[in-house]
Every structure is written in structure tokens, then in C-alpha cells.
N, C-alpha and C. Protein backbone atom coordinates (compact mmCIF):
# COMPACT_ATOMS: atom_id res chain seq x y z
N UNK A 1 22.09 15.04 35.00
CA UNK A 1 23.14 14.03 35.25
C UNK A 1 24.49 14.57 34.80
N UNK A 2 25.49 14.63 35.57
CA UNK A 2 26.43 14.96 35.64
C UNK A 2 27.66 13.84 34.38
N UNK A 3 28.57 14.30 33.90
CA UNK A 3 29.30 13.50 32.80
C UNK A 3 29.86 12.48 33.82
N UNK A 4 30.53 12.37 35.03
CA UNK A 4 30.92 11.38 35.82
C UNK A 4 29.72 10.16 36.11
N UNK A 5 28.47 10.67 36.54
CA UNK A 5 27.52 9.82 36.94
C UNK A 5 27.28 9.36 35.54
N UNK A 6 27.42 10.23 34.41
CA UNK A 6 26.96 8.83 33.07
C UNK A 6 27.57 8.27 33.03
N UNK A 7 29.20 7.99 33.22
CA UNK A 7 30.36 7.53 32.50
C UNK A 7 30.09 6.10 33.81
N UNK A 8 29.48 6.41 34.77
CA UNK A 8 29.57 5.34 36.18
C UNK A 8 27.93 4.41 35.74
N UNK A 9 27.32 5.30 35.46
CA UNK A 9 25.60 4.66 34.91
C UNK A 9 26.15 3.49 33.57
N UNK A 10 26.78 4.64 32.32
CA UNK A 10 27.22 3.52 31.19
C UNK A 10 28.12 2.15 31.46
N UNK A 11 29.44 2.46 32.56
CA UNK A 11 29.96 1.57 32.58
C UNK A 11 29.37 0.26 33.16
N UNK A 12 28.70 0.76 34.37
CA UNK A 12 27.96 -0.60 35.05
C UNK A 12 27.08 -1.23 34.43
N UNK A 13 26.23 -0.59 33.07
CA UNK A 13 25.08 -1.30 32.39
C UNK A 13 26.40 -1.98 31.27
N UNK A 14 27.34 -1.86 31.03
CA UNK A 14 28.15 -2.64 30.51
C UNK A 14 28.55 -4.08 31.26
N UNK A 15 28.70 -3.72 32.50
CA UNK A 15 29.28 -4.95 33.66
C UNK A 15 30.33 -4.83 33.33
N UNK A 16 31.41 -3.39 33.61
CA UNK A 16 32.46 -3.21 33.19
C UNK A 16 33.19 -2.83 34.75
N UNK A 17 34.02 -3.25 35.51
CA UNK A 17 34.68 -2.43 36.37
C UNK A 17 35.91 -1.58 35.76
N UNK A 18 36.33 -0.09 36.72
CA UNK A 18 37.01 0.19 36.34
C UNK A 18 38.04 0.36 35.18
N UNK A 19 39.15 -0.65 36.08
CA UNK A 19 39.82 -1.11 35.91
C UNK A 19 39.70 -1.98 34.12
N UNK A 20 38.66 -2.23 34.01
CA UNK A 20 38.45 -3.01 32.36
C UNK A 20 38.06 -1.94 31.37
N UNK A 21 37.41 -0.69 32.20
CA UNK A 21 37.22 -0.02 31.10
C UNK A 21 38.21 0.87 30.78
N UNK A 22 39.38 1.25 31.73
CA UNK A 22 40.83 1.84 31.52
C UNK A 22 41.46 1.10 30.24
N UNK A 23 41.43 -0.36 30.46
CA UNK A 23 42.11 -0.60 29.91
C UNK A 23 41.91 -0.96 28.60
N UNK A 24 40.17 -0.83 28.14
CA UNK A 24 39.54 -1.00 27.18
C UNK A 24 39.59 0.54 26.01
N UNK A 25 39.61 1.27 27.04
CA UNK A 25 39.93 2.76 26.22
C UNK A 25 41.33 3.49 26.36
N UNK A 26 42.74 2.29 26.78
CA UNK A 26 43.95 2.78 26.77
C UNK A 26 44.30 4.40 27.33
N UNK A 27 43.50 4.06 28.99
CA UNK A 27 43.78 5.53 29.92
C UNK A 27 44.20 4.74 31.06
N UNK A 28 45.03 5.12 32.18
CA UNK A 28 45.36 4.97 33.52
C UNK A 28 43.17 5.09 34.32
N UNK A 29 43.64 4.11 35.04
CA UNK A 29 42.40 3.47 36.08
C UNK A 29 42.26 5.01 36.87
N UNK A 30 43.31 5.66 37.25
CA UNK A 30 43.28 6.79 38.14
C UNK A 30 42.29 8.07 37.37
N UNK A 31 42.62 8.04 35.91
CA UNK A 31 42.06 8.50 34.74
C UNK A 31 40.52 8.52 35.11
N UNK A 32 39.62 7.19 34.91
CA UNK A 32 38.56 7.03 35.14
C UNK A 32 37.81 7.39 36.55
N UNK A 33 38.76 7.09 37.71
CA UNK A 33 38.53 7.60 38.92
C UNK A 33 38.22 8.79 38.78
N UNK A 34 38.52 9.51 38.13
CA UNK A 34 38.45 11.23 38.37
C UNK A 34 37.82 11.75 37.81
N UNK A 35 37.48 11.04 36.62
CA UNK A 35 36.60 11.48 35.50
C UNK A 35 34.63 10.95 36.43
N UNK A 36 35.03 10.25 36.52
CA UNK A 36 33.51 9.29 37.48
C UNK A 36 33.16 10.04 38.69
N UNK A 37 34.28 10.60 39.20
CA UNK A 37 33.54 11.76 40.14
C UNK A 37 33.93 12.92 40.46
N UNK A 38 33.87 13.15 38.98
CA UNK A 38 33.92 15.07 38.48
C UNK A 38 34.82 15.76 39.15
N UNK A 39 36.16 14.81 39.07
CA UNK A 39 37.13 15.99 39.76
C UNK A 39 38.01 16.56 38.72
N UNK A 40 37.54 16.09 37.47
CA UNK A 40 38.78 16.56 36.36
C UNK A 40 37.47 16.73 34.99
N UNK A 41 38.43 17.30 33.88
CA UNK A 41 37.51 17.28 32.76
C UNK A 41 37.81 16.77 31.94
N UNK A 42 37.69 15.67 30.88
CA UNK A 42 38.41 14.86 30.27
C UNK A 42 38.38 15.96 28.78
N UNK A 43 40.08 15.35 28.15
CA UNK A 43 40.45 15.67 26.54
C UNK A 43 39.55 15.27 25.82
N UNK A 44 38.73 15.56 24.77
CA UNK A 44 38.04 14.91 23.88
C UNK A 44 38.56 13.93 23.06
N UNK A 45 39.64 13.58 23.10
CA UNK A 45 40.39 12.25 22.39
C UNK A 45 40.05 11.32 23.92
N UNK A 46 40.15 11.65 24.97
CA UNK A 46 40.20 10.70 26.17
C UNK A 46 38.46 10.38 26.24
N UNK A 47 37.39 11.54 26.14
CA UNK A 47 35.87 11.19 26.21
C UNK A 47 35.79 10.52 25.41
N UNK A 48 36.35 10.39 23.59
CA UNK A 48 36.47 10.08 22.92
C UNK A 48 36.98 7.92 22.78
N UNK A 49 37.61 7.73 23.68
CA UNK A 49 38.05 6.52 23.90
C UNK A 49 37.37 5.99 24.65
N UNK A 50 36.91 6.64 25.81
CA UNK A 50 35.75 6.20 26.88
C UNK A 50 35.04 6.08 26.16
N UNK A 51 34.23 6.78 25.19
CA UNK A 51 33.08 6.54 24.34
C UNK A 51 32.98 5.07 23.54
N UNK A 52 34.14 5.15 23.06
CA UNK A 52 34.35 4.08 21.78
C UNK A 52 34.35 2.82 22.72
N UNK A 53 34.86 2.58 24.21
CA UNK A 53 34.90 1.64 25.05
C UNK A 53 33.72 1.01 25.56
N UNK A 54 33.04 1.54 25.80
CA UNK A 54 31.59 1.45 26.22
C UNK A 54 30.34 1.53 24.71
N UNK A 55 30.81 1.37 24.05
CA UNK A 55 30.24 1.30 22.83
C UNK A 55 29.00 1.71 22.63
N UNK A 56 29.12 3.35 22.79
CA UNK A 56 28.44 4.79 22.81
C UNK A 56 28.79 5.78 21.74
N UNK A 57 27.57 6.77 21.62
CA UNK A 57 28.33 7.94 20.67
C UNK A 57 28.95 8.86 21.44
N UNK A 58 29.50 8.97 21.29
CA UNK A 58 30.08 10.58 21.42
C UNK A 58 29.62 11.37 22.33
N UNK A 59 28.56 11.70 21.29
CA UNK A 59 27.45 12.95 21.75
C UNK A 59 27.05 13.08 23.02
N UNK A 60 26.58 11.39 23.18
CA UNK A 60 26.30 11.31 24.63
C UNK A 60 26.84 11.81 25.94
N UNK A 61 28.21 11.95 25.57
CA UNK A 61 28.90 12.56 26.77
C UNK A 61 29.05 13.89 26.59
N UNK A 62 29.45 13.91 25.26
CA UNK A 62 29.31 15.73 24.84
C UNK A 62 28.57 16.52 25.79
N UNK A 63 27.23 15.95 25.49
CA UNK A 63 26.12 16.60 25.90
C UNK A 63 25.84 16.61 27.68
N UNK A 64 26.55 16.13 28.31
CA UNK A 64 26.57 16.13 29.53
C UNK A 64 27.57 16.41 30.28
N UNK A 65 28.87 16.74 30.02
CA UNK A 65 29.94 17.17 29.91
C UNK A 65 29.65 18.59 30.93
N UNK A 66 30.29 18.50 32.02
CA UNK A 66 29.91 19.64 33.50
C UNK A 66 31.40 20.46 33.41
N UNK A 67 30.85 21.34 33.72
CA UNK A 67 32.29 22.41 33.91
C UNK A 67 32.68 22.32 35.26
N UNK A 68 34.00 22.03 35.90
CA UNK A 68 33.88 21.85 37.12
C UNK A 68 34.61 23.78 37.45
N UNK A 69 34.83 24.60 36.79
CA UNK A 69 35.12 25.86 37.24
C UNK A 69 34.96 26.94 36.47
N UNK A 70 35.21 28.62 36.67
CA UNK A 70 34.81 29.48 35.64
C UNK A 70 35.92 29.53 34.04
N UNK A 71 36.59 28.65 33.97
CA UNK A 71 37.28 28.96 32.84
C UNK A 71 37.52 27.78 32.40
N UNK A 72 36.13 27.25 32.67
CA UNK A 72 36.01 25.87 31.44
C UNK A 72 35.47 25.79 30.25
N UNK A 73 35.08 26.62 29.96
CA UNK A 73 34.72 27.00 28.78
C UNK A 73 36.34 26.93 27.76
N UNK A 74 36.94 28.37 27.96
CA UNK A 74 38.48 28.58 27.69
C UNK A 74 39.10 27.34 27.68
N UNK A 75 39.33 26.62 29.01
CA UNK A 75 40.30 25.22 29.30
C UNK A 75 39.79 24.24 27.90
N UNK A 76 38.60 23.62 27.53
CA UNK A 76 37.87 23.11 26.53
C UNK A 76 38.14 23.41 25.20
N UNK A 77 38.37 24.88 24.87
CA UNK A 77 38.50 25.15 23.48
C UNK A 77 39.97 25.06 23.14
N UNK A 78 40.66 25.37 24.32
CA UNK A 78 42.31 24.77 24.26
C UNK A 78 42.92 23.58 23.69
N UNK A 79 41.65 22.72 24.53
CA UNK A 79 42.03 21.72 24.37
C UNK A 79 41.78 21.04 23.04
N UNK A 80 40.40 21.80 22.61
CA UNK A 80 40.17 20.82 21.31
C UNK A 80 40.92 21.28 20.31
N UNK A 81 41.97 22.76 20.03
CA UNK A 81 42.86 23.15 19.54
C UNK A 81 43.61 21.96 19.15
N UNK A 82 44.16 21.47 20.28
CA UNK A 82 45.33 20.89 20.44
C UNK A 82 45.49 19.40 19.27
N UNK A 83 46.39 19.13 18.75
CA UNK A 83 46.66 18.61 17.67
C UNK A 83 46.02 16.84 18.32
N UNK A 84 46.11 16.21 17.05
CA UNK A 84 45.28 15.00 17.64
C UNK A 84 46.93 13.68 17.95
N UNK A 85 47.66 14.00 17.31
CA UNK A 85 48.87 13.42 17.52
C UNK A 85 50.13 14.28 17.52
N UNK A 86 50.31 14.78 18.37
CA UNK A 86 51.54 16.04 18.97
C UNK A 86 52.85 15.04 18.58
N UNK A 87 53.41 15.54 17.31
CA UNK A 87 54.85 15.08 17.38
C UNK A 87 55.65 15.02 18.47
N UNK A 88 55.92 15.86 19.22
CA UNK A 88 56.72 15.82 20.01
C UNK A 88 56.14 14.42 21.45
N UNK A 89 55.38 14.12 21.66
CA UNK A 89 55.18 12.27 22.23
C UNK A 89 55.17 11.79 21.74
N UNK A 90 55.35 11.59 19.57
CA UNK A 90 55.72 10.56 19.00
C UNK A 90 57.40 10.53 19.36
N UNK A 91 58.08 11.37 19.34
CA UNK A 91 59.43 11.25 19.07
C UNK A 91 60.24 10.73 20.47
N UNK A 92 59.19 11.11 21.62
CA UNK A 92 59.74 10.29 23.21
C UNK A 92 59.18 8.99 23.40
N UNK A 93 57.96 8.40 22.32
CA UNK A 93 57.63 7.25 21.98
C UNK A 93 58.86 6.36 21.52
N UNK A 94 59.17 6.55 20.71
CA UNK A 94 60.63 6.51 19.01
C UNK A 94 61.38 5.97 20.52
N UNK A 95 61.95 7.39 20.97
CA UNK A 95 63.16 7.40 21.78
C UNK A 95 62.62 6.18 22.84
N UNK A 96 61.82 6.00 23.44
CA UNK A 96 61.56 4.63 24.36
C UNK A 96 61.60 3.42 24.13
N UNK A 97 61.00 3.53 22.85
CA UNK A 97 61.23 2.54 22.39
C UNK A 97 62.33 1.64 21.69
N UNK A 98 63.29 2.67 21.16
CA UNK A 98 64.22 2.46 20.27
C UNK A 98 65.55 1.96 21.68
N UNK A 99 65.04 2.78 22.76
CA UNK A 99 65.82 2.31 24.07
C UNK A 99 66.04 0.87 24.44
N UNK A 100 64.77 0.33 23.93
CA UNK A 100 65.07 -1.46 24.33
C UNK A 100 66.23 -2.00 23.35
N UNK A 101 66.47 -1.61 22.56
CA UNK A 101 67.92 -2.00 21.64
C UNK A 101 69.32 -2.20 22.67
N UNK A 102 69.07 -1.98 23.74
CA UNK A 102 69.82 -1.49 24.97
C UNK A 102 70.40 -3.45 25.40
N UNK A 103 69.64 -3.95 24.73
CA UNK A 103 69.79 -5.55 24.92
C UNK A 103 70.86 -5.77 24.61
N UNK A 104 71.58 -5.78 23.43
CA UNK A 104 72.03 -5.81 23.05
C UNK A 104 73.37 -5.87 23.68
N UNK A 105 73.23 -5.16 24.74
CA UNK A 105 74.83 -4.51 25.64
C UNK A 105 74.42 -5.31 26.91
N UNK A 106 73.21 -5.09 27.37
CA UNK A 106 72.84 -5.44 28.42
C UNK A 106 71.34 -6.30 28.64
N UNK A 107 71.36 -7.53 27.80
CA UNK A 107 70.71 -8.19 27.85
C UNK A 107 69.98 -8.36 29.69
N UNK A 108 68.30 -8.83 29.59
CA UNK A 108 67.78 -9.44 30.55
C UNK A 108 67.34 -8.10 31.49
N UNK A 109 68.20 -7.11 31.41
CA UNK A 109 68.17 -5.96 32.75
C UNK A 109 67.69 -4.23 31.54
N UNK A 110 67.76 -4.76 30.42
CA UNK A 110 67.72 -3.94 29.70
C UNK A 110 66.62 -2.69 29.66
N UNK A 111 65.31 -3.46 30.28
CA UNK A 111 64.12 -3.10 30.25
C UNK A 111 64.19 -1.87 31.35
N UNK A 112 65.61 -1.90 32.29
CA UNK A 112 65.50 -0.57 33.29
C UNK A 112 65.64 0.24 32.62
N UNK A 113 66.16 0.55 31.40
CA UNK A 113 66.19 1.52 30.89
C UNK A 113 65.34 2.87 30.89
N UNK A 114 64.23 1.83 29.56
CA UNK A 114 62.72 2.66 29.28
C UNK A 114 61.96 2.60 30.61
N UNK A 115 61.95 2.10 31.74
CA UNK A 115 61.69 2.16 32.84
C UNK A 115 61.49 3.53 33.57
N UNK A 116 63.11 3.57 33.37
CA UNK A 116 63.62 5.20 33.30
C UNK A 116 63.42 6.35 32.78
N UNK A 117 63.35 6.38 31.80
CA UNK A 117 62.99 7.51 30.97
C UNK A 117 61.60 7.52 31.06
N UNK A 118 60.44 6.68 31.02
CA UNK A 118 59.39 7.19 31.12
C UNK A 118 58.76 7.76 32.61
N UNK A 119 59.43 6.70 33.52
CA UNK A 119 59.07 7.75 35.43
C UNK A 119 59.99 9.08 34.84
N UNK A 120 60.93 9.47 34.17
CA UNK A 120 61.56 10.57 34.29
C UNK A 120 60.77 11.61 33.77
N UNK A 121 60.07 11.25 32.65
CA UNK A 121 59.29 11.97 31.70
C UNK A 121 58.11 12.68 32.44
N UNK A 122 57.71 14.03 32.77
CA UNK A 122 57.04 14.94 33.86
C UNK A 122 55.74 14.86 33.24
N UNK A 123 56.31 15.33 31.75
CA UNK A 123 54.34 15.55 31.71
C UNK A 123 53.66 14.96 30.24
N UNK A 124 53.38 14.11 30.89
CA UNK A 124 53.11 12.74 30.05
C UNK A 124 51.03 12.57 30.28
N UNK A 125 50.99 12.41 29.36
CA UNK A 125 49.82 12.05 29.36
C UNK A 125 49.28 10.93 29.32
N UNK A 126 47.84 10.26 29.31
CA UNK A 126 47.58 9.32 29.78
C UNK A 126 47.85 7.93 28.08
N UNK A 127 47.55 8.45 27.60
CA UNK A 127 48.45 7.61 26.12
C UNK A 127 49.33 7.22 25.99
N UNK A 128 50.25 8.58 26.35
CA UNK A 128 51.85 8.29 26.81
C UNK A 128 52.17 7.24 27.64
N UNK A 129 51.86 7.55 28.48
CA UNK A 129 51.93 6.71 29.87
C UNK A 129 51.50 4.95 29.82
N UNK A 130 50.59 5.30 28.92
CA UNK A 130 50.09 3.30 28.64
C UNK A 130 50.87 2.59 27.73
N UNK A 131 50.96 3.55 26.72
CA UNK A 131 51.88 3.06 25.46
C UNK A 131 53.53 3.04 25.95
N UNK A 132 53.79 3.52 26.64
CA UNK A 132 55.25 3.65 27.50
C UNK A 132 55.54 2.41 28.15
N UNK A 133 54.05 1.84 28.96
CA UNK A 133 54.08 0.68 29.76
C UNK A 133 53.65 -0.29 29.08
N UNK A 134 53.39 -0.25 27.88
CA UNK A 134 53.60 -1.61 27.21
C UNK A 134 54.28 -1.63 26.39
N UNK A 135 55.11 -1.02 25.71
CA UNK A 135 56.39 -1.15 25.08
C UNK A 135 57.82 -1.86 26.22
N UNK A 136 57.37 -0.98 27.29
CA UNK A 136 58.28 -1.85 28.38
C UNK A 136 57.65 -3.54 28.67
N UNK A 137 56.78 -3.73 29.13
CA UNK A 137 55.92 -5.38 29.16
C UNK A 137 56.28 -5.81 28.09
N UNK A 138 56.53 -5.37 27.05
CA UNK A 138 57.02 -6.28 25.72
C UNK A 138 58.12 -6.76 26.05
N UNK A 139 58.94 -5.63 26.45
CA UNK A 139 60.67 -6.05 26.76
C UNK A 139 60.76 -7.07 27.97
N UNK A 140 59.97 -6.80 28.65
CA UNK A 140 59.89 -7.59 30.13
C UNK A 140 59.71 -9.37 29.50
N UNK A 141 58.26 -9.15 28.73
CA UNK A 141 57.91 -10.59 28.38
C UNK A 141 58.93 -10.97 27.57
N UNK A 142 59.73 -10.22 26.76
CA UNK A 142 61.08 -10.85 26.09
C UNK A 142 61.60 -11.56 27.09
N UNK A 143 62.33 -11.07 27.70
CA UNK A 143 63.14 -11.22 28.76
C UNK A 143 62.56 -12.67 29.76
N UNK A 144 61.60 -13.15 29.67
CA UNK A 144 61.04 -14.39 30.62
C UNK A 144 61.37 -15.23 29.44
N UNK A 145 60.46 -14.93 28.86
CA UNK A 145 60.31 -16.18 27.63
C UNK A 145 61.57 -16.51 27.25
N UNK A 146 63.08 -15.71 26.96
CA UNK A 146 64.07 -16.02 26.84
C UNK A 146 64.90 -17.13 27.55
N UNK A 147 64.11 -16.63 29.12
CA UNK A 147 65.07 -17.23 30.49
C UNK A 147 64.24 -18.82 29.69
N UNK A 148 62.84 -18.95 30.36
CA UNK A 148 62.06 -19.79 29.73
C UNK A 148 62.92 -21.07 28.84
N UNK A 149 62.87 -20.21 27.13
CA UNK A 149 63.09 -20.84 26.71
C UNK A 149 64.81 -22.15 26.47
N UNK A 150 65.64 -20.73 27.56
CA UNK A 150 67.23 -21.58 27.75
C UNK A 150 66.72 -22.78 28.80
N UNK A 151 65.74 -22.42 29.29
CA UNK A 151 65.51 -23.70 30.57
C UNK A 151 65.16 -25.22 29.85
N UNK A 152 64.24 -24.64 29.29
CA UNK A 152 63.44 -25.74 28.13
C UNK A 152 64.79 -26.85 26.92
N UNK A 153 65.46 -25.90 26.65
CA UNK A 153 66.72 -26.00 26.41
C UNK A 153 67.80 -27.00 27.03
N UNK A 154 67.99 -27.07 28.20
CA UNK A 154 68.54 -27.74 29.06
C UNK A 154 68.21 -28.73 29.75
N UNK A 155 66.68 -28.79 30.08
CA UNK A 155 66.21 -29.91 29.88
C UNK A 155 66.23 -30.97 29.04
N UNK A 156 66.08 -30.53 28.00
CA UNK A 156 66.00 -31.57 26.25
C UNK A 156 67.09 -31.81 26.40
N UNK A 157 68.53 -31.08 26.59
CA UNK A 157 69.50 -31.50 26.49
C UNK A 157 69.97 -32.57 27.62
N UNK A 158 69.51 -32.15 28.49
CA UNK A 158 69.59 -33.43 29.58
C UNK A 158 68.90 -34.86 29.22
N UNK A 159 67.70 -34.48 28.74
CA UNK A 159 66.98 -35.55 28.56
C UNK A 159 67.24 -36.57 27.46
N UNK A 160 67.88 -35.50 26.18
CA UNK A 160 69.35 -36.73 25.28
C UNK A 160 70.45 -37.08 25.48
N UNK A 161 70.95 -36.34 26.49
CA UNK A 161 72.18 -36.98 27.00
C UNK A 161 71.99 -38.06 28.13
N UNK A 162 71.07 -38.12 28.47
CA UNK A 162 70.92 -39.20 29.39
C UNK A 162 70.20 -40.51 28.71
N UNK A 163 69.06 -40.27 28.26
CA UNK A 163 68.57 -41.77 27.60
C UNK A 163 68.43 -41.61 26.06
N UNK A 164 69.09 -40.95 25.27
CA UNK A 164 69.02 -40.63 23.78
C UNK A 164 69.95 -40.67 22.93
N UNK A 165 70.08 -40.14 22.00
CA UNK A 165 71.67 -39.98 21.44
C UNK A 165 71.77 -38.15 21.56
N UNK A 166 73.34 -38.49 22.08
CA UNK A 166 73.88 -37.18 22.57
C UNK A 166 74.18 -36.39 20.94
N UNK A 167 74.15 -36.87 19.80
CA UNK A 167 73.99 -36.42 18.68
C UNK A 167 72.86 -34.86 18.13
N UNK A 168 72.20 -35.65 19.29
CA UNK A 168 70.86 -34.52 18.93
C UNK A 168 70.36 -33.13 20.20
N UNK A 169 71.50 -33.32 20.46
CA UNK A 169 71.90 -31.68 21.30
C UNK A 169 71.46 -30.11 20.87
N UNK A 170 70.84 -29.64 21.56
CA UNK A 170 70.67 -28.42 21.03
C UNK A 170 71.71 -27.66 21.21
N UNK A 171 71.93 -27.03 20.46
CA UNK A 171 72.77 -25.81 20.89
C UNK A 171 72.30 -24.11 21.20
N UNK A 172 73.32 -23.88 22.63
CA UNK A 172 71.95 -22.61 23.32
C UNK A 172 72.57 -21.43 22.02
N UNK A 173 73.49 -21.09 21.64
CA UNK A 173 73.80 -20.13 20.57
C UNK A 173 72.77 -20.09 19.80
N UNK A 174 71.90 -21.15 19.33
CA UNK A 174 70.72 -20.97 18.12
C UNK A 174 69.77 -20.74 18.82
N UNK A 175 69.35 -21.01 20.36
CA UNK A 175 68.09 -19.99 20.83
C UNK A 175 68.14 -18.99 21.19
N UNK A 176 69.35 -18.61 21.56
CA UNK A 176 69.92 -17.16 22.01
C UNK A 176 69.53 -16.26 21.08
N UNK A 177 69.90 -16.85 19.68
CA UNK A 177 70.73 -16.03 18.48
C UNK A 177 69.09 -16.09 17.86
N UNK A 178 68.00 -16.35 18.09
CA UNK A 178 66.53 -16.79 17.80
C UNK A 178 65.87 -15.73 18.45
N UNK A 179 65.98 -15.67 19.45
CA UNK A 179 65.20 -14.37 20.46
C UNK A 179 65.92 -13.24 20.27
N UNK A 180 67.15 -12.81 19.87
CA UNK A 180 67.61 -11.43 19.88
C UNK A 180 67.17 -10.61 18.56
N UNK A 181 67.13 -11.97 17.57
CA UNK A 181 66.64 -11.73 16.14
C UNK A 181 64.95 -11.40 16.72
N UNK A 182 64.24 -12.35 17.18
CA UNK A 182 62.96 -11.81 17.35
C UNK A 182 62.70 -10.20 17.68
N UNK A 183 63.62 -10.04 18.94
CA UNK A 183 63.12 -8.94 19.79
C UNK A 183 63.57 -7.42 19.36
N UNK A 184 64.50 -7.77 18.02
CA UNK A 184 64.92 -6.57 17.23
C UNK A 184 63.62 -6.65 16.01
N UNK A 185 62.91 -7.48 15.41
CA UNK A 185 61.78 -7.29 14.89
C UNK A 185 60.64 -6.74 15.80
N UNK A 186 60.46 -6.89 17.40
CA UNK A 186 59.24 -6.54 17.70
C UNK A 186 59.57 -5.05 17.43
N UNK A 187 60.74 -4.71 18.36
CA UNK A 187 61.41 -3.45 18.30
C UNK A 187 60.96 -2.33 16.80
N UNK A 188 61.21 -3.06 15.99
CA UNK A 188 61.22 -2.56 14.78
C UNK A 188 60.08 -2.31 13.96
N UNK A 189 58.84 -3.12 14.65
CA UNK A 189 57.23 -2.80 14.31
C UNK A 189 56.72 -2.23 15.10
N UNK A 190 57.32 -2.11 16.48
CA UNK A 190 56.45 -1.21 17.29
C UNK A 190 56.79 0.07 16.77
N UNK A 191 57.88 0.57 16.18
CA UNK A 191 58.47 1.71 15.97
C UNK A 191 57.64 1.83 14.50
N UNK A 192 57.31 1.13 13.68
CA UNK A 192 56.45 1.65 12.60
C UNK A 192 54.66 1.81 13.29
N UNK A 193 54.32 0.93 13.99
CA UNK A 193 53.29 1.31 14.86
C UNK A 193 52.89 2.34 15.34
N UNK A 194 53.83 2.96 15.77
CA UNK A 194 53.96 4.05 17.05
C UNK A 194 54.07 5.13 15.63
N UNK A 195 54.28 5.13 14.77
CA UNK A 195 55.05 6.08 13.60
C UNK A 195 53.29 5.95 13.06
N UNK A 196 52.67 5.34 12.58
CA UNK A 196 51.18 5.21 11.78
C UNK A 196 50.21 5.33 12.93
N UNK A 197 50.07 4.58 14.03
CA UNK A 197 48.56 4.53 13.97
C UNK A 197 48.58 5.63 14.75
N UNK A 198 47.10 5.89 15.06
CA UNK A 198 46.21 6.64 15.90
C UNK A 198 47.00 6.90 16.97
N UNK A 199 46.26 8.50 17.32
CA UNK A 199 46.91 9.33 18.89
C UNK A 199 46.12 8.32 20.21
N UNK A 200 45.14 7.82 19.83
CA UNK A 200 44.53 7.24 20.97
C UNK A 200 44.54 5.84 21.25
N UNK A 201 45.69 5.03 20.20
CA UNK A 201 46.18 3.60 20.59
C UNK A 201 47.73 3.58 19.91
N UNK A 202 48.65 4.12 20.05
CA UNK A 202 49.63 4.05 19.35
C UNK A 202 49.92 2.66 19.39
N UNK A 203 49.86 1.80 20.45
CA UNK A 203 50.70 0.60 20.11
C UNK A 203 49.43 -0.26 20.86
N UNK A 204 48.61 -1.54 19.69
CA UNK A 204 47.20 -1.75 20.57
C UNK A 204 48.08 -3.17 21.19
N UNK A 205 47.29 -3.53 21.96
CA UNK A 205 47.32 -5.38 22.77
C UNK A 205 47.54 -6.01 21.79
């Protein structure tokens, strides 16, 4: 049995599609596609997350793990070289993140930013790439809940100025001035997040 046909055997005795187990082991869905039918060879931090997702050892895949060419052997020992958290995608983490501060100037639209820089970013890996797209969904969900909450806002205020006492008005400066304070704290834990944890969840759900 080939490492794709286990990873397709384990997931289905899970009742896992795809798509749930991408997102259960923080890799792109395209990730698993390729891995499931042996067109790529996965990082051992990436078998490694698949593993932990499907709530398996290790070994299991170790041990079945197919070379798809003659210098997979070489490609493999490269890889397990390779450091388990490479400074250099913490510091374009930092920089993405530290980009949503961008509110500040340009509230609501801000989120094009890190948008940007991460499609710009060439060779990004699949960590990168998830943790990139939810540091942005953070900014995004800022950005609703804000609109959201001025709506909510204006309502109440309608709804005391019309049958209440106009005394008890909200004022939008204190929800404004409520969410910018929030969204410079998320800002500010994702960035200790992204700084501590693990190469294989920098920033979890």
C-alpha cells in the first residue's frame, strides 16, 4: 500500500472528507490532493500533521512512505535537515501580520493589504499559506463585526429617539473607539502567537 492509498484508507475510516482533514492538520486541500495520489512527497512536519489529524502514529506513514523518483532518498534527508521553524517565515509572518495595523490609516479596506503581500510572497509553504489566511479572516471578521456593530448602534439610537428618552443615546465614537482598541489587541497576540507556538500551527482556530 502505497502512503497516498493509506492517507485515503485512514481518512475515510475517520469519515473525514478532504477538505476537513486539510483543515484539521492546517495544510491547503490541494496539499492532500497530491499527497492521496502520490504525486508529491510530503515534509515530515506536513506527514507529521496529517498524522496527528487522523489520530495515528507517525510510524504508520513512515513506514509506507513511496518514493515517487530516483533522488528521493536525497530530496527526504534534505528535508528532514531542514529546521522545524525557519526564522525567516516567522519574520514574513511578524511582517503580515503587523500589516493589519494598516487600519489605522485605512480602516475597513485595510485587510488588502496582507492580501497582498501574501499572493506576492512566491515560495510559501503550506503553513505559511494557512496562517497568512487566517491572520487576514481575522482582519476581515474585524471589519464586519465593526460595520455590524455601528448598525446595531443606530438602530438603538433610533429606537430611543423615537419612543424613549433621547438621554440615553449611544454615542458611535465609544464603539468605534471599542473595536480599534480590540483589533490592536488581537493584532498584538497573534504576533506573540506566531513568535511561541509551533512550526505546524503558528496561529490555531
Amino acid at each position: 500500500m502505497s502512503l497516498g492509498s493509506k492517507v485515503v484508507s485512514a481518512r475515510k475510516s475517520k469519515g473525514l472528507t478532504q477538505e476537513q482533514l486539510a483543515e484539521r492538520a492546517s495544510v491547503t486541500v490541494r496539499t492532500i490532493q497530491r499527497i492521496e495520489s502520490d504525486e508529491s512527497i510530503p515534509r515530515d512536519y506536513t506527514l507529521k500533521a496529517i498524522a496527528a489529524a487522523l489520530g495515528m502514529p507517525l510510524e504508520d506513514f513512515i513506514s509506507v512512505r513511496s518514493c515517487l523518483n530516483k533522488v528521493c532518498t536525497a530530496y527526504l534527508s534534505v528535508q528532514e535537515e531542514k529546521p522545524a521553524e525557519p526564522t525567516e517565515s516567522r519574520h514574513f509572518l511578524q511582517l503580515l501580520n503587523l500589516s493589519a495595523f494598516s487600519y489605522l490609516v485605512v480602516p475597513f479596506i485595510h485587510f488588502l493589504i496582507p492580501i497582498f503581500l501574501l499572493k506576492k510572497r512566491k515560495d510559501k509553504d503550506d503553513v505559511l499559506q494557512t496562517t497568512g489566511q487566517r491572520i487576514i479572516r481575522q482582519q476581515i471578521y474585524w471589519t464586519v463585526s465593526t460595520h455590524f456593530l455601528m448598525f446595531l448602534t443606530l438602530v438603538y439610537n433610533l429606537v430611543q429617539a423615537t419612543w424613549f428618552d433621547k438621554s440615553n443615546l449611544l454615542n458611535y465614537l465609544w464603539v468605534f473607539a471599542g473595536m480599534y482598541i480590540l483589533n490592536a489587541f488581537i493584532i498584538f497576540f497573534t504576533a506573540i502567537r506566531i513568535r511561541h507556538n509551533s512550526r505546524t500551527s503558528y496561529v490555531n482556530n
